[in-house]
C-alpha atoms as a PDB file:
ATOM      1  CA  UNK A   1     -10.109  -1.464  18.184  1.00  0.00           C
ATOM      2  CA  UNK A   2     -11.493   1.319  20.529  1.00  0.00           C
ATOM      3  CA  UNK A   3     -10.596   4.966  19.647  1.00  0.00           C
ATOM      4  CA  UNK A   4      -8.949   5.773  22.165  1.00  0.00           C
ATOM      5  CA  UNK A   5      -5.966   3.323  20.974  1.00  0.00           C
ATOM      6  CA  UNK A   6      -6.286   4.310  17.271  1.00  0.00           C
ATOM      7  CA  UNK A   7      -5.145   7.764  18.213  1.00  0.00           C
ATOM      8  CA  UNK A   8      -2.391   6.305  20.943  1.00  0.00           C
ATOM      9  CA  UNK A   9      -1.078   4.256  17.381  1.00  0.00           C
ATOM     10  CA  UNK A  10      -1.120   7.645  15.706  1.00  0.00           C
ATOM     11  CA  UNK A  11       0.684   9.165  18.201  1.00  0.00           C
ATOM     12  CA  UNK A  12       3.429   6.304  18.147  1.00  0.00           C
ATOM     13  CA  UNK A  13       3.772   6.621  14.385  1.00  0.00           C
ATOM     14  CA  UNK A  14       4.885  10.144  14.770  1.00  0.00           C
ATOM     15  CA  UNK A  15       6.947   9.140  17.857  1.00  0.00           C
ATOM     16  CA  UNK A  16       8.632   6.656  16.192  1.00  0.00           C
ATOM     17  CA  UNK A  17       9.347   9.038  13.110  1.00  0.00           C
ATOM     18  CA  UNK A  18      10.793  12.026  15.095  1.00  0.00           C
ATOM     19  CA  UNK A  19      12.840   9.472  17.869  1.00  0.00           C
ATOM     20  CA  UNK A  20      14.646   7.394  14.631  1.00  0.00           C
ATOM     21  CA  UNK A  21      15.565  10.768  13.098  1.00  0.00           C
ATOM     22  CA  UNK A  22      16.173  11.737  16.376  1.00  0.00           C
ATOM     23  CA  UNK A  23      19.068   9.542  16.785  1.00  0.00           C
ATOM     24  CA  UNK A  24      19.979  10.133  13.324  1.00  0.00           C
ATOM     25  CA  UNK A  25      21.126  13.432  13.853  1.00  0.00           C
ATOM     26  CA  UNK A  26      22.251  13.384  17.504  1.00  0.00           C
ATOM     27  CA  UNK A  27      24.749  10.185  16.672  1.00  0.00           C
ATOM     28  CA  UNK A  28      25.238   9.572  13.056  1.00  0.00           C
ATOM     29  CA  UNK A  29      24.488  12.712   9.774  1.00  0.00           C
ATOM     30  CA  UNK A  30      22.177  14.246   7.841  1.00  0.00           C
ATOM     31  CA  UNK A  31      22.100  15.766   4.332  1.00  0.00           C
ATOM     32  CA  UNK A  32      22.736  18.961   5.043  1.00  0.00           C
ATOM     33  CA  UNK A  33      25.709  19.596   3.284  1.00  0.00           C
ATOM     34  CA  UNK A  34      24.180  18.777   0.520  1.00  0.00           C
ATOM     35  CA  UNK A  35      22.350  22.078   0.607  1.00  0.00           C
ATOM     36  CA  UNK A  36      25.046  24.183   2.183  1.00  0.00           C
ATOM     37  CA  UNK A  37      27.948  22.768   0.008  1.00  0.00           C
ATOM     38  CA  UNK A  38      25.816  23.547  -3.226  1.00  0.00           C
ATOM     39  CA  UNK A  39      28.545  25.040  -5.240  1.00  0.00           C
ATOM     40  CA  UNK A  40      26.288  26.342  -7.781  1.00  0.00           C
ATOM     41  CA  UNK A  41      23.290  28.048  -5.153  1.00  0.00           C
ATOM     42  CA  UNK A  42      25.566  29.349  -2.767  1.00  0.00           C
ATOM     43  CA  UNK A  43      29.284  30.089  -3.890  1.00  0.00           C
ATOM     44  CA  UNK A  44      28.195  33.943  -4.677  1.00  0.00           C
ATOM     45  CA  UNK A  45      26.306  34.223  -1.247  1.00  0.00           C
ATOM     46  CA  UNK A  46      28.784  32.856   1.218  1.00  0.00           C
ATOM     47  CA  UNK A  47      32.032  35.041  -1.148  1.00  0.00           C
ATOM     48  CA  UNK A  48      30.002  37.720  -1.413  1.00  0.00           C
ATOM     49  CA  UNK A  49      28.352  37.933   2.105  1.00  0.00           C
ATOM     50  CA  UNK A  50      30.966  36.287   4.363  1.00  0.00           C
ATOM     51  CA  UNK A  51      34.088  37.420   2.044  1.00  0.00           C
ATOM     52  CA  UNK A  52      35.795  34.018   1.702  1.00  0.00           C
ATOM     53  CA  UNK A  53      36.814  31.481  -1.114  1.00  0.00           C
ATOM     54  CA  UNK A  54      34.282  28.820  -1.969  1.00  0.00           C
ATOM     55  CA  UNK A  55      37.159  26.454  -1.276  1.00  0.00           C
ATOM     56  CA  UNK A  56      38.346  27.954   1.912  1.00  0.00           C
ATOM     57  CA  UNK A  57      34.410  27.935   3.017  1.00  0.00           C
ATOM     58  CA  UNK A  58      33.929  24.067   2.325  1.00  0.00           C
ATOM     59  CA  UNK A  59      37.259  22.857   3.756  1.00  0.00           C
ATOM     60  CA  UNK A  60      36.985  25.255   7.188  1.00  0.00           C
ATOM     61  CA  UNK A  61      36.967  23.195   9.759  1.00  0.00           C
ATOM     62  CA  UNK A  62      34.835  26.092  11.734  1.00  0.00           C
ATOM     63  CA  UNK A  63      32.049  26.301   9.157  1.00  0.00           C
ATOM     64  CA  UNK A  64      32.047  22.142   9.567  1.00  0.00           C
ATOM     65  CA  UNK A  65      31.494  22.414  13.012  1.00  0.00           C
ATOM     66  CA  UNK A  66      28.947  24.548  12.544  1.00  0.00           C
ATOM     67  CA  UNK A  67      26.906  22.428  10.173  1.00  0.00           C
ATOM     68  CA  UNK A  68      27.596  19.500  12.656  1.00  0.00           C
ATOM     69  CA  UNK A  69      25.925  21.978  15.722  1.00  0.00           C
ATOM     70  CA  UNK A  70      22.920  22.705  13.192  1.00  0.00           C
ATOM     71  CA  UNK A  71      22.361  18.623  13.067  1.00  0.00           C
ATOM     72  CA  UNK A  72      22.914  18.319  16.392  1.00  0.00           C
ATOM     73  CA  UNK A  73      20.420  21.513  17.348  1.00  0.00           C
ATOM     74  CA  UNK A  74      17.835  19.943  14.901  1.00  0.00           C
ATOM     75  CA  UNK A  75      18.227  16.377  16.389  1.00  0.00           C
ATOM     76  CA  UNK A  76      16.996  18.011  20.028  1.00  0.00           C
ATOM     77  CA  UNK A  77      14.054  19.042  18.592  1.00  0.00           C
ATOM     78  CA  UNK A  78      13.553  16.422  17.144  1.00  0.00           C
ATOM     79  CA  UNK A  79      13.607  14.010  20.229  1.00  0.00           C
ATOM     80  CA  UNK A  80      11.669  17.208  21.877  1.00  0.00           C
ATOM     81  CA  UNK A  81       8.899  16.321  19.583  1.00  0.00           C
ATOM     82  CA  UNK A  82       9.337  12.323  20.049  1.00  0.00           C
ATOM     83  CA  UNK A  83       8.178  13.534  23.691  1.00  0.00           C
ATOM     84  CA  UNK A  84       5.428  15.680  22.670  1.00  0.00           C
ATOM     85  CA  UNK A  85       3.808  13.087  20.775  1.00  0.00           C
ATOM     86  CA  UNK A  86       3.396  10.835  23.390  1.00  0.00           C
ATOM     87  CA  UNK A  87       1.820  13.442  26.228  1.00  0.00           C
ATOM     88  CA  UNK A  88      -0.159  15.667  23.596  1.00  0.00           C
ATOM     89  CA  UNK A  89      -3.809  15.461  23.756  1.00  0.00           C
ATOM     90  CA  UNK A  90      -7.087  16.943  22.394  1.00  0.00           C
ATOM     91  CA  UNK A  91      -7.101  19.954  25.005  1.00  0.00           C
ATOM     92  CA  UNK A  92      -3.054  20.797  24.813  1.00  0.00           C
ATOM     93  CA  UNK A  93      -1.988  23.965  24.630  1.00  0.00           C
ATOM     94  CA  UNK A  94      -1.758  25.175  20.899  1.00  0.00           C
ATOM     95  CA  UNK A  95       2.161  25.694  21.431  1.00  0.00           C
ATOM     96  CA  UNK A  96       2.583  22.128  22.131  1.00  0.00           C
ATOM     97  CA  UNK A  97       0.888  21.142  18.597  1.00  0.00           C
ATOM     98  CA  UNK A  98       2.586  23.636  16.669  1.00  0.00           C
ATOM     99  CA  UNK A  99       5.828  22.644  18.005  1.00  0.00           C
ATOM    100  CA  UNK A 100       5.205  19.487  16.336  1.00  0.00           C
ATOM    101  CA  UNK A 101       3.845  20.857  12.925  1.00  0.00           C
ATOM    102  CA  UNK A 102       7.278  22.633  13.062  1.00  0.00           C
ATOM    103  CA  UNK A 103       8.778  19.041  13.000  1.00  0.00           C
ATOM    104  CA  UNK A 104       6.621  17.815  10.638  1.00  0.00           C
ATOM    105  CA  UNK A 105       7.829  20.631   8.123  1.00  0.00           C
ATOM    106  CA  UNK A 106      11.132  20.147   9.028  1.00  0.00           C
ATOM    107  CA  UNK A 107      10.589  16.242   8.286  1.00  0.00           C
ATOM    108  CA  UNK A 108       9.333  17.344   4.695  1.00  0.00           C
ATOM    109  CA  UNK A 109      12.050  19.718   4.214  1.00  0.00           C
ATOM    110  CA  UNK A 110      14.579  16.800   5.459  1.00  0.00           C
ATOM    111  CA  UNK A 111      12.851  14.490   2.393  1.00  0.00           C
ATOM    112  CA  UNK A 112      13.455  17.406  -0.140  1.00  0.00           C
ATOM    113  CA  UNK A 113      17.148  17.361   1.087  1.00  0.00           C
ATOM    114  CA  UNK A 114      17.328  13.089   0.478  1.00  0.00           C
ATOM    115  CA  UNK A 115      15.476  13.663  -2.655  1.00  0.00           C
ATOM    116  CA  UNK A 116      18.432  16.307  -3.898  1.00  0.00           C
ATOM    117  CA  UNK A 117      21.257  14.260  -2.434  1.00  0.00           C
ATOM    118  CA  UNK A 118      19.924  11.668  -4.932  1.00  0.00           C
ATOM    119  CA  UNK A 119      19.601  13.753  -7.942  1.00  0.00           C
ATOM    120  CA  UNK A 120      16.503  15.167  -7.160  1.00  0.00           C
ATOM    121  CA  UNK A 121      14.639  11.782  -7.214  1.00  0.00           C
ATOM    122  CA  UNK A 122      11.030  12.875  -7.145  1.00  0.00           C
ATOM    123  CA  UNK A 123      10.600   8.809  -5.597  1.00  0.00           C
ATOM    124  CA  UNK A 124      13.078   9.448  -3.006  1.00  0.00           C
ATOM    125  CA  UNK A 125      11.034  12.497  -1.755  1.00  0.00           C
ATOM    126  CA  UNK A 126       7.590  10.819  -1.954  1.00  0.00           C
ATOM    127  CA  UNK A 127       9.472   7.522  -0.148  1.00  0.00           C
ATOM    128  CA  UNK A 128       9.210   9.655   2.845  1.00  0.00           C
ATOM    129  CA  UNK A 129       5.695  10.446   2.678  1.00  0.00           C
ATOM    130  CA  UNK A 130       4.345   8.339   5.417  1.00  0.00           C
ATOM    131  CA  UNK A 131       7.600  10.037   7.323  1.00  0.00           C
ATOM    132  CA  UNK A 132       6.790  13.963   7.369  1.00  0.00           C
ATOM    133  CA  UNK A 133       2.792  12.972   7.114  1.00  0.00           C
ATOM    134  CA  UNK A 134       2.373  10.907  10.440  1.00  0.00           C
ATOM    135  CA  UNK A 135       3.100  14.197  12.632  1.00  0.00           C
ATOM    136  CA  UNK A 136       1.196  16.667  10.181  1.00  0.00           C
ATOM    137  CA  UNK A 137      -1.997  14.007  10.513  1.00  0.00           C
ATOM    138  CA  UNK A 138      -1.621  14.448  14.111  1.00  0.00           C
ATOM    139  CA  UNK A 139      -1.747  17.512  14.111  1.00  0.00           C
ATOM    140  CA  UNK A 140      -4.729  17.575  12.032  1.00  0.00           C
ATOM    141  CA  UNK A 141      -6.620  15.259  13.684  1.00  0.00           C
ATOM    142  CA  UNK A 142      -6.678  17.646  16.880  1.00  0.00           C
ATOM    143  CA  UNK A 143      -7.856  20.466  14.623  1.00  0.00           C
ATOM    144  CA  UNK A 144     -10.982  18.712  13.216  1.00  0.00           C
ATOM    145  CA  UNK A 145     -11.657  17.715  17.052  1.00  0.00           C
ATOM    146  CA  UNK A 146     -10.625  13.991  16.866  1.00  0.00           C
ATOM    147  CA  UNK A 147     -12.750  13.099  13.875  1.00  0.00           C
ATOM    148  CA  UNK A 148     -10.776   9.912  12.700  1.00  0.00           C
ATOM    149  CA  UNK A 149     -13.041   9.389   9.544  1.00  0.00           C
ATOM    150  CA  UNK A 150     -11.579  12.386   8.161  1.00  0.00           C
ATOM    151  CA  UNK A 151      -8.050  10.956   7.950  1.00  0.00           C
ATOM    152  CA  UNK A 152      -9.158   8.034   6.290  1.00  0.00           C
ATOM    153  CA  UNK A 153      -8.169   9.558   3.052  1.00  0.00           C
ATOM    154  CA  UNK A 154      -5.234  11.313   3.531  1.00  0.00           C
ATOM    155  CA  UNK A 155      -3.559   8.332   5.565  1.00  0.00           C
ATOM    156  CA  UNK A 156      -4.329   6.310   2.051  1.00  0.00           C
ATOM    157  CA  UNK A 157      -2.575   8.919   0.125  1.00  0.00           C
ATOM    158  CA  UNK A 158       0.642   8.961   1.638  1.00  0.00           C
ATOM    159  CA  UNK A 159       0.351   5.149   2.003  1.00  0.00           C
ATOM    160  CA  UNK A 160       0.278   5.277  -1.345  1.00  0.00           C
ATOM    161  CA  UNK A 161       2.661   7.216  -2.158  1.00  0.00           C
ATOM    162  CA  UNK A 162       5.436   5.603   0.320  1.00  0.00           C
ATOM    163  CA  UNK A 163       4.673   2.300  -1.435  1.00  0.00           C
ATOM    164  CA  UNK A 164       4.656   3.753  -5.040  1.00  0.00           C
ATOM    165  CA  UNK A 165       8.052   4.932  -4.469  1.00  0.00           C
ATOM    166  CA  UNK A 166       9.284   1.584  -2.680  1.00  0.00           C
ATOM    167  CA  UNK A 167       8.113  -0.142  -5.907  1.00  0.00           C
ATOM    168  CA  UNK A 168       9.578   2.289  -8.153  1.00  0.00           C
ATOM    169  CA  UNK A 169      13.170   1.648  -6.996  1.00  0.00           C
ATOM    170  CA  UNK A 170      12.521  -2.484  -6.300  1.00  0.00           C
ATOM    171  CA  UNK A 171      11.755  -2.828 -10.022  1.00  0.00           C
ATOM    172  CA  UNK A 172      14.973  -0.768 -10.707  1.00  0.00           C
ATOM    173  CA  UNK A 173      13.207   0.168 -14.298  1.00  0.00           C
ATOM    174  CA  UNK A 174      12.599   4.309 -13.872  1.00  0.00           C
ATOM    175  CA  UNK A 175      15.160   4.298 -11.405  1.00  0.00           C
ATOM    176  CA  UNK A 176      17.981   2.146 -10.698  1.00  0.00           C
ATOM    177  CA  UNK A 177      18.024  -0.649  -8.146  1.00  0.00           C
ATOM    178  CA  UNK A 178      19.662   0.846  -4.910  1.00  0.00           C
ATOM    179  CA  UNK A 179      22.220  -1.961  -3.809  1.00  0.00           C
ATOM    180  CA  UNK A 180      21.351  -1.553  -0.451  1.00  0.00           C
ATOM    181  CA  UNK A 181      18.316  -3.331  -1.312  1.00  0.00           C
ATOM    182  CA  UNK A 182      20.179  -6.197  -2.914  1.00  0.00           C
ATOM    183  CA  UNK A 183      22.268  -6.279  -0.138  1.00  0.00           C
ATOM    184  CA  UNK A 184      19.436  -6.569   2.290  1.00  0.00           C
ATOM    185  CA  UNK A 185      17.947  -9.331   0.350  1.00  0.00           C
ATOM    186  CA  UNK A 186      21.513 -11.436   0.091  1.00  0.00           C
ATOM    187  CA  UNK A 187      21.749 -10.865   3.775  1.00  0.00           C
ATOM    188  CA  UNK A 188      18.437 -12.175   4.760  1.00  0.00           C
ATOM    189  CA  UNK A 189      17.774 -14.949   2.596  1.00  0.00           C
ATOM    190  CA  UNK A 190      19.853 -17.347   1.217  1.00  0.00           C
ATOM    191  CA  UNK A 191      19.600 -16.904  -2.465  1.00  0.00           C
ATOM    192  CA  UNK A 192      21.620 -15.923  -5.307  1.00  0.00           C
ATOM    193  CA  UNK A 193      22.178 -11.873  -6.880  1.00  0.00           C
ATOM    194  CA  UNK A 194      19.520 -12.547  -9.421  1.00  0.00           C
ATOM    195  CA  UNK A 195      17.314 -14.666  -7.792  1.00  0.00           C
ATOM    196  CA  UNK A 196      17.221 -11.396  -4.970  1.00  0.00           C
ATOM    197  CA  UNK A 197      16.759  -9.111  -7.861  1.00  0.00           C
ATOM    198  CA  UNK A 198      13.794 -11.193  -9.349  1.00  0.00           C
ATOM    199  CA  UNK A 199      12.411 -11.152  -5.758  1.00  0.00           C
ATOM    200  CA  UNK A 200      12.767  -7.718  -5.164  1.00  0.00           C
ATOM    201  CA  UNK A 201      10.866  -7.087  -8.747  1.00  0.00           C
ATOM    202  CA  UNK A 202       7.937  -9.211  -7.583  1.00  0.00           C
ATOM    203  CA  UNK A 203       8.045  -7.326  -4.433  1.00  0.00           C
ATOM    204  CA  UNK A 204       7.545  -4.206  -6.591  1.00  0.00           C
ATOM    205  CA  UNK A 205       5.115  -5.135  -8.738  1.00  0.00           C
ATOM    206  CA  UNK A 206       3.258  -6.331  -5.375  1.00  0.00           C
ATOM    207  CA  UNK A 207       3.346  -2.565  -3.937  1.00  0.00           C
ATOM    208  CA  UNK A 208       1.756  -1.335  -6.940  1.00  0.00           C
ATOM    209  CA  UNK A 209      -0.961  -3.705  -6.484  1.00  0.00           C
ATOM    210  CA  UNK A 210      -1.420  -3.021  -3.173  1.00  0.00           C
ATOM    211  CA  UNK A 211      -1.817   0.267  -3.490  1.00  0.00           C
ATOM    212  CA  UNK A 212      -4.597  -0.501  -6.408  1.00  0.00           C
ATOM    213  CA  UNK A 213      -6.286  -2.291  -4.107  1.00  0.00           C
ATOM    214  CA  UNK A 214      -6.299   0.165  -1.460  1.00  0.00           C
ATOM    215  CA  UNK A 215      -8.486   2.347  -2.902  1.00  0.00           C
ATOM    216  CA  UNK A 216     -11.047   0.187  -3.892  1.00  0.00           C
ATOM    217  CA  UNK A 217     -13.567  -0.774  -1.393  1.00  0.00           C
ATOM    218  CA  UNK A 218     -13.833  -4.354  -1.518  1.00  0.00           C
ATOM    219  CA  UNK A 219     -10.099  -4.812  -1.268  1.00  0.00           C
ATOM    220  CA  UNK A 220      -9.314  -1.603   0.433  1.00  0.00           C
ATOM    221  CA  UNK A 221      -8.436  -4.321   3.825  1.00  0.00           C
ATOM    222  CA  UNK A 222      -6.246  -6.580   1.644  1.00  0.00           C
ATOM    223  CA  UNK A 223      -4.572  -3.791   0.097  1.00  0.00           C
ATOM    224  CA  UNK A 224      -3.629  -2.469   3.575  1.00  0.00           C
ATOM    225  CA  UNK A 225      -3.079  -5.738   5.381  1.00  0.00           C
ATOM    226  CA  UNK A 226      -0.270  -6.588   2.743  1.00  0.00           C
ATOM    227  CA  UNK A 227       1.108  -2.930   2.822  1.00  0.00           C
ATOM    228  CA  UNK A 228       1.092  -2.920   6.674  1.00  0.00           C
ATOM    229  CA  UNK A 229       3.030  -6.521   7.026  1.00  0.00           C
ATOM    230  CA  UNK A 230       5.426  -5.219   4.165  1.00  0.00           C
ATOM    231  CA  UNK A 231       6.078  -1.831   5.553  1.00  0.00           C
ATOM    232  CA  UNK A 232       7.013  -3.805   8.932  1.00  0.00           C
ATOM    233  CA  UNK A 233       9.195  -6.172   7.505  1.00  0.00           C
ATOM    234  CA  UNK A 234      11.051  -3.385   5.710  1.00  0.00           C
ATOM    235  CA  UNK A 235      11.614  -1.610   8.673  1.00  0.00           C
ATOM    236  CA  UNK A 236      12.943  -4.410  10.710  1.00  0.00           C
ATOM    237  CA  UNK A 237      14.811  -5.892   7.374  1.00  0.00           C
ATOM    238  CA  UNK A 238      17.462  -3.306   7.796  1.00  0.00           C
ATOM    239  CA  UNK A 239      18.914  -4.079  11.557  1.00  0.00           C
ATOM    240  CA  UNK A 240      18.309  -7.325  10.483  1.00  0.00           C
ATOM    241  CA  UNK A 241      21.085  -7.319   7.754  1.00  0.00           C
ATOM    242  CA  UNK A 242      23.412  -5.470   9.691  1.00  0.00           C
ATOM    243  CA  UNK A 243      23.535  -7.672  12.193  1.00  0.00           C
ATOM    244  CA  UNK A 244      24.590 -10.552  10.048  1.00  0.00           C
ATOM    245  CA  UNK A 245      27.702  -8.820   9.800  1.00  0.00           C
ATOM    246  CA  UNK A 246      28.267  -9.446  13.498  1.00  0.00           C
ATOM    247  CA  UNK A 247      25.755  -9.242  16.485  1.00  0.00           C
ATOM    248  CA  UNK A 248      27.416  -6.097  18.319  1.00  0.00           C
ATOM    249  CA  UNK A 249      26.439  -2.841  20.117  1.00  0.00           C
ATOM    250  CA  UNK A 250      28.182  -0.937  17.000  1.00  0.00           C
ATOM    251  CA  UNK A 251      26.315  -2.775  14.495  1.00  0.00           C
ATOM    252  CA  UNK A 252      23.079  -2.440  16.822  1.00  0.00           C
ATOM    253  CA  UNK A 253      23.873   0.916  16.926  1.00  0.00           C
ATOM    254  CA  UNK A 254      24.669   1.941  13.615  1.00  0.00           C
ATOM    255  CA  UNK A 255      21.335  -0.197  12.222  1.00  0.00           C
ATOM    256  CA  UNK A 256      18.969   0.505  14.553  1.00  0.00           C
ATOM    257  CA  UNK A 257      17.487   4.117  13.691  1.00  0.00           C
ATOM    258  CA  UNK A 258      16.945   3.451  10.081  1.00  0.00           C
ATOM    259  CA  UNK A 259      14.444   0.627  11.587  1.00  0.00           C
ATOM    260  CA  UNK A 260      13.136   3.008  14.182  1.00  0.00           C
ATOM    261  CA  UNK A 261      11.688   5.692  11.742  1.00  0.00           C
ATOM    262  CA  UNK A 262      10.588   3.036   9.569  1.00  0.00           C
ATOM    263  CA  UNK A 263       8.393   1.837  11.760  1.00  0.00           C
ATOM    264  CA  UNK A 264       5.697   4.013  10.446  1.00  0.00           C
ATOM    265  CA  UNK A 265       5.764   2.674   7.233  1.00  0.00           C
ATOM    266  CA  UNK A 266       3.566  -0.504   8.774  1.00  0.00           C
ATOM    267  CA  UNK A 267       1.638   1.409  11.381  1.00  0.00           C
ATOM    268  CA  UNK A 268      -0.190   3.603   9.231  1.00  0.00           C
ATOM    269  CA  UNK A 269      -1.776   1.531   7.047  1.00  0.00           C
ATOM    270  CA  UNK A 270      -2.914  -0.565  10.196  1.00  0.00           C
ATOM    271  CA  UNK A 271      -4.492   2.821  11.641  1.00  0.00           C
ATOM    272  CA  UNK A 272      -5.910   3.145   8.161  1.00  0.00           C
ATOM    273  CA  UNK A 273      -7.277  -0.303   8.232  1.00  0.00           C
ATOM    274  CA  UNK A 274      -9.057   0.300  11.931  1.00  0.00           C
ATOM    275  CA  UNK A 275     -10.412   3.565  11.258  1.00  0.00           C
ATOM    276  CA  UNK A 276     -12.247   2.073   8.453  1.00  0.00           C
ATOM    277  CA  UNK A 277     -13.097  -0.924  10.737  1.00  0.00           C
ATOM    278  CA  UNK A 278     -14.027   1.709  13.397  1.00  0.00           C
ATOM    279  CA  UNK A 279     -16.670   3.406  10.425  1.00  0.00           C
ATOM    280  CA  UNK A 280     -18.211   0.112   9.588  1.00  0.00           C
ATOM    281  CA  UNK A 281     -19.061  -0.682  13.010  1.00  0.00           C
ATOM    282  CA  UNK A 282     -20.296   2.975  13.325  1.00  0.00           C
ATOM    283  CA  UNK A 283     -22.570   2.190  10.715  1.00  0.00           C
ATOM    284  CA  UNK A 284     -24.191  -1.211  11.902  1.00  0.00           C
ATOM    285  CA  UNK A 285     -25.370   0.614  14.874  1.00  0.00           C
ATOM    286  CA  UNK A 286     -27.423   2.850  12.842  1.00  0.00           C
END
């Protein structure tokens, strides 16, 4: 694969990041609340500052709306940078980069808010690795002038640690088995509870491998072939299981985003893979 269409897949990754969460906030929620209705961070700030009960603060219809318009605001700029992914280039104006670095923080501080809204999870946070990474890489990549060797390394790492995480929760030993998984599995294939859960443990054990393998060089391709096919059929497992509930625009709808900024989760290992296919070629010609 040429260059030239390694970066274009780079660019996609973070598109397809930014447009899933994107729709997230414009149409569905976001953890938020989860920060702002912290009892025990904020109750002395907002009666102290604001001069209200904590309970007539979190039942306030005015101060709900206003969390919804802070979703909504952050959902703009998030399909804002969707756009920008897709147009930036090497010689862009520094705004236009920066604007997405903005949503690439704002992508890790999004993770930190999953990770608390499931008990502080350190796997829930590092799930979403591949998530705030993809637009912070491309931002990086313009800064060392286009020099896709250099992300070799770094796109392993949060590979790594996406798939890490994924295991961690599929072997539902450290933490426990979300059901959505389960469900997923019951959905898609026609098997019993524990024959899904025994799958779903293999499936596990399989990401940990993979990531072994990925950084060794000899099965460095294997490692990321496996993770790339995974990570896609992850992503497109979940619209697929909703819409065995019925095939409808609502289900379509409600389903679709969670695929959409999942997408990543196969693409960068498959830039990973052709970078390194780009360096071996590199080095023939010498």
């Amino acid at each position: 694969m040429k260059r030239s269409q390694i970066v274009w897949m780079l660019k996609l990754s973070a598109f397809f990041v930014f447009a899933g969460r994107a729709y997230e906030h414009l149409f569905w929620d976001a953890p938020y609340r989860s920060l702002l209705w912290d009892q025990n961070l904020l109750q002395k700030f907002v009666e102290g500052v604001f001069n209200v009960s904590w309970k007539e603060y979190v039942t306030s219809m005015k101060a709900d709306n206003i969390i919804q318009n802070i979703i909504k605001i952050n959902g703009v700029f998030y399909a804002i940078c969707a756009a920008l992914c897709l147009i930036v280039k090497q010689e862009s104006k520094r705004f236009s980069k920066q604007i997405i670095a903005v949503g690439g923080f704002l992508l890790l501080f999004l993770s930190i808010l999953l990770s608390k809204s499931k008990f502080y999870h350190l796997a829930m946070f590092l799930e979403h690795s591949i998530q705030f990474g993809a637009p912070l890489l491309l931002v990086y990549l313009f800064k060392i002038n286009g020099n896709l060797l250099k992300l070799i390394t770094p796109l392993k790492i949060i590979t790594a640690l996406t798939f890490v995480s994924h295991g961690l929760y599929a072997l539902g030993k450290l933490y426990p088995l979300p059901g959505n998984f389960v469900t997923m599995t019951l959905n898609i294939l026609p098997i019993t509870e524990n024959l899904a859960k025994e799958f779903l443990f293999i499936a596990g054990v399989l990401d940990f491998v993979a990531v072994v393998f990925i950084f060794i060089p000899r099965l460095q391709k294997i490692g990321l072939i496996y993770a790339a096919i995974w990570g896609l059929i992850t992503a497109f497992a979940r619209i697929t299981s909703g819409l065995t509930y019925d095939v409808s625009f609502s289900i379509f709808h409600q389903y679709l985003y969670t695929t959409i900024y999942r997408i990543p989760h196969g693409l960068s290992p498959l830039i990973t893979l052709f970078i390194i296919n780009l360096k071996e070629k590199k080095q023939e010609n010498y």
